[in-house]
C-alpha atoms as a PDB file:
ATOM      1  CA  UNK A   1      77.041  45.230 -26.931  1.00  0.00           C
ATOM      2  CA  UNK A   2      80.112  42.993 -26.422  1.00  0.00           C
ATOM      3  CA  UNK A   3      80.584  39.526 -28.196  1.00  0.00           C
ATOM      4  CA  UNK A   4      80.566  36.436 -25.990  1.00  0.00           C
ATOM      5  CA  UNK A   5      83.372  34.833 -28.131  1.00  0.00           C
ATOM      6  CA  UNK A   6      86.373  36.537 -29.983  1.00  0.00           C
ATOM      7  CA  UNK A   7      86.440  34.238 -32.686  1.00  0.00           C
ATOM      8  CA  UNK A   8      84.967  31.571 -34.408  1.00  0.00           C
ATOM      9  CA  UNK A   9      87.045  28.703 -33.086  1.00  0.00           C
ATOM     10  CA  UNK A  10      86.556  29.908 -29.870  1.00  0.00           C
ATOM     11  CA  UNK A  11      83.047  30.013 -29.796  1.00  0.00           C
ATOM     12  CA  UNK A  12      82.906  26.552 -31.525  1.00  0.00           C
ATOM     13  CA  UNK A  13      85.194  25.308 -28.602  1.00  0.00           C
ATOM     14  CA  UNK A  14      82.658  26.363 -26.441  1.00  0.00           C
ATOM     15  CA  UNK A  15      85.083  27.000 -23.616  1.00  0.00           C
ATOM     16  CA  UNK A  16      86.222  23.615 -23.176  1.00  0.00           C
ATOM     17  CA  UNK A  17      83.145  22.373 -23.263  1.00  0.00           C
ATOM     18  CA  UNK A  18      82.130  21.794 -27.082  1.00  0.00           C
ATOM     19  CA  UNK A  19      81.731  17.906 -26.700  1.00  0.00           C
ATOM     20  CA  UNK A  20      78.850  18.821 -24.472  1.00  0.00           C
ATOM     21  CA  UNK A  21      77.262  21.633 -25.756  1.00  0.00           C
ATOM     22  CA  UNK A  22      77.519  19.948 -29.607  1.00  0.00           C
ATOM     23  CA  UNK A  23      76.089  17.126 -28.534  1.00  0.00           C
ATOM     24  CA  UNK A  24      72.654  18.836 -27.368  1.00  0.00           C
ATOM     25  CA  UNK A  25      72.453  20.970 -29.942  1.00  0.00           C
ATOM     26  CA  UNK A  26      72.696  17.596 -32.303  1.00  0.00           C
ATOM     27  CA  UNK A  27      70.474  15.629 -29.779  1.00  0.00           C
ATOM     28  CA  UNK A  28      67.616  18.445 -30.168  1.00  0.00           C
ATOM     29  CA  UNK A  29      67.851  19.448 -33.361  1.00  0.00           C
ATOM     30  CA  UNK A  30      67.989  15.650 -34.995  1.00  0.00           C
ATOM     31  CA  UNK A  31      64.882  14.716 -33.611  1.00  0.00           C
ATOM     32  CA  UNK A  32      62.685  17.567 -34.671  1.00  0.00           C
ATOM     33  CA  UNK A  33      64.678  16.955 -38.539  1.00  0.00           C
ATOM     34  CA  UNK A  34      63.102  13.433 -38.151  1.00  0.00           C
ATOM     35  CA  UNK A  35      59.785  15.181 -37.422  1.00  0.00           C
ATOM     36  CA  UNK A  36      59.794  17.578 -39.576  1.00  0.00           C
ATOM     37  CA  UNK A  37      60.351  14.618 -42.094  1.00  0.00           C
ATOM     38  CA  UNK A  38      57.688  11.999 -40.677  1.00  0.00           C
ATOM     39  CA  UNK A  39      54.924  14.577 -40.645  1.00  0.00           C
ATOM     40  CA  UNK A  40      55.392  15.181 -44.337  1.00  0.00           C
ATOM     41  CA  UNK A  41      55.979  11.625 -45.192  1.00  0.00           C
ATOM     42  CA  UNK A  42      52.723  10.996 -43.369  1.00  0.00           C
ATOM     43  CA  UNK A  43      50.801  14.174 -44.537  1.00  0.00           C
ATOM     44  CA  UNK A  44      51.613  12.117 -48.510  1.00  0.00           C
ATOM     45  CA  UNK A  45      50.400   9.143 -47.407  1.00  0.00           C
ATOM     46  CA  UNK A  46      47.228  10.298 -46.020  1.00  0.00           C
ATOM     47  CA  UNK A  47      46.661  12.134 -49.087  1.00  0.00           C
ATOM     48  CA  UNK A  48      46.784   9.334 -51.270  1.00  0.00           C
ATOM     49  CA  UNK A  49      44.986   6.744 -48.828  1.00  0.00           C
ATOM     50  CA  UNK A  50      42.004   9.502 -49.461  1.00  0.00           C
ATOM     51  CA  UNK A  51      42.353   9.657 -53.354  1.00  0.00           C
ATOM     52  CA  UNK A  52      42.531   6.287 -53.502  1.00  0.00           C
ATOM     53  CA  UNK A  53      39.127   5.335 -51.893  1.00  0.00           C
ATOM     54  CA  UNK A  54      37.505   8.377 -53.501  1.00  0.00           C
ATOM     55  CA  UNK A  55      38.774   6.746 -56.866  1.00  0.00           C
ATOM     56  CA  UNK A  56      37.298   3.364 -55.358  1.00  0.00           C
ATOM     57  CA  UNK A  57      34.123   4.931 -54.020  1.00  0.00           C
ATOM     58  CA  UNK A  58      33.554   6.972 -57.645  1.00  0.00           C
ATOM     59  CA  UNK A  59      34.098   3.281 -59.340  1.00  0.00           C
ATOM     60  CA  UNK A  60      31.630   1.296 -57.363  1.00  0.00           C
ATOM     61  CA  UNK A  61      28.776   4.972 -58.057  1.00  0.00           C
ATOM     62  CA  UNK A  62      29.747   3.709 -61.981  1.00  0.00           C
ATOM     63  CA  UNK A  63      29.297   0.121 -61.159  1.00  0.00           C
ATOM     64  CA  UNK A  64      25.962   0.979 -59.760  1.00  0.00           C
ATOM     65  CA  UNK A  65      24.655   3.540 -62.264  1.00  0.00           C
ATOM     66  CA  UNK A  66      25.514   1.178 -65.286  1.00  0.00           C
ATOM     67  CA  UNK A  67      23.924  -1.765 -63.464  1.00  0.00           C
ATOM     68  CA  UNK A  68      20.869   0.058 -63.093  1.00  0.00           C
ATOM     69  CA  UNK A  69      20.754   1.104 -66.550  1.00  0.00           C
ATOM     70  CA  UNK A  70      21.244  -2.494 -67.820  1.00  0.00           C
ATOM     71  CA  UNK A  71      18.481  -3.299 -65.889  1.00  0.00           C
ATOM     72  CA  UNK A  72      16.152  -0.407 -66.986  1.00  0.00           C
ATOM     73  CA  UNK A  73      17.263  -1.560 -70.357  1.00  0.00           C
ATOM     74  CA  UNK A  74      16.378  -4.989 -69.654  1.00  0.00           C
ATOM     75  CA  UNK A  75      12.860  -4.366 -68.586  1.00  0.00           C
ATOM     76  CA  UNK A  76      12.212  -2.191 -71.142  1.00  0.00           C
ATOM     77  CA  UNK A  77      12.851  -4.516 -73.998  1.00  0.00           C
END
């Protein structure tokens, strides 16, 4: 097996055409960095926007429980 390019500034010239060629590479691999990035930005956010209204859900189950005991206590007395 031969190697397409005899060195490394060669193949980074890309035959002339290294503008080009650099340019796509950057113009496909930037946008999948950025999603990549938003996925697991959103993936934290969505994880805390469900702890936060179990928290809230588990508050208002206490809120409930300890009005019903006041009340129990209340009738009781």
């Amino acid at each position: 097996m031969n190697a397409a390019f005899d060195s490394w500034q060669t193949f980074f010239a890309m035959g002339g055409y290294a503008f080009y060629v650099w340019l796509a590479v950057a113009a496909t691999l930037l946008p999948l960095l950025g999603l990549v990035f938003h996925t697991f930005w959103q993936r934290k956010q969505l994880l805390d926007e469900v702890s936060r209204r179990q928290a809230r859900e588990q508050r208002i189950r206490q809120s409930q429980r300890s009005k019903q005991a006041a009340d129990a206590w209340g009738k009781s007395s």
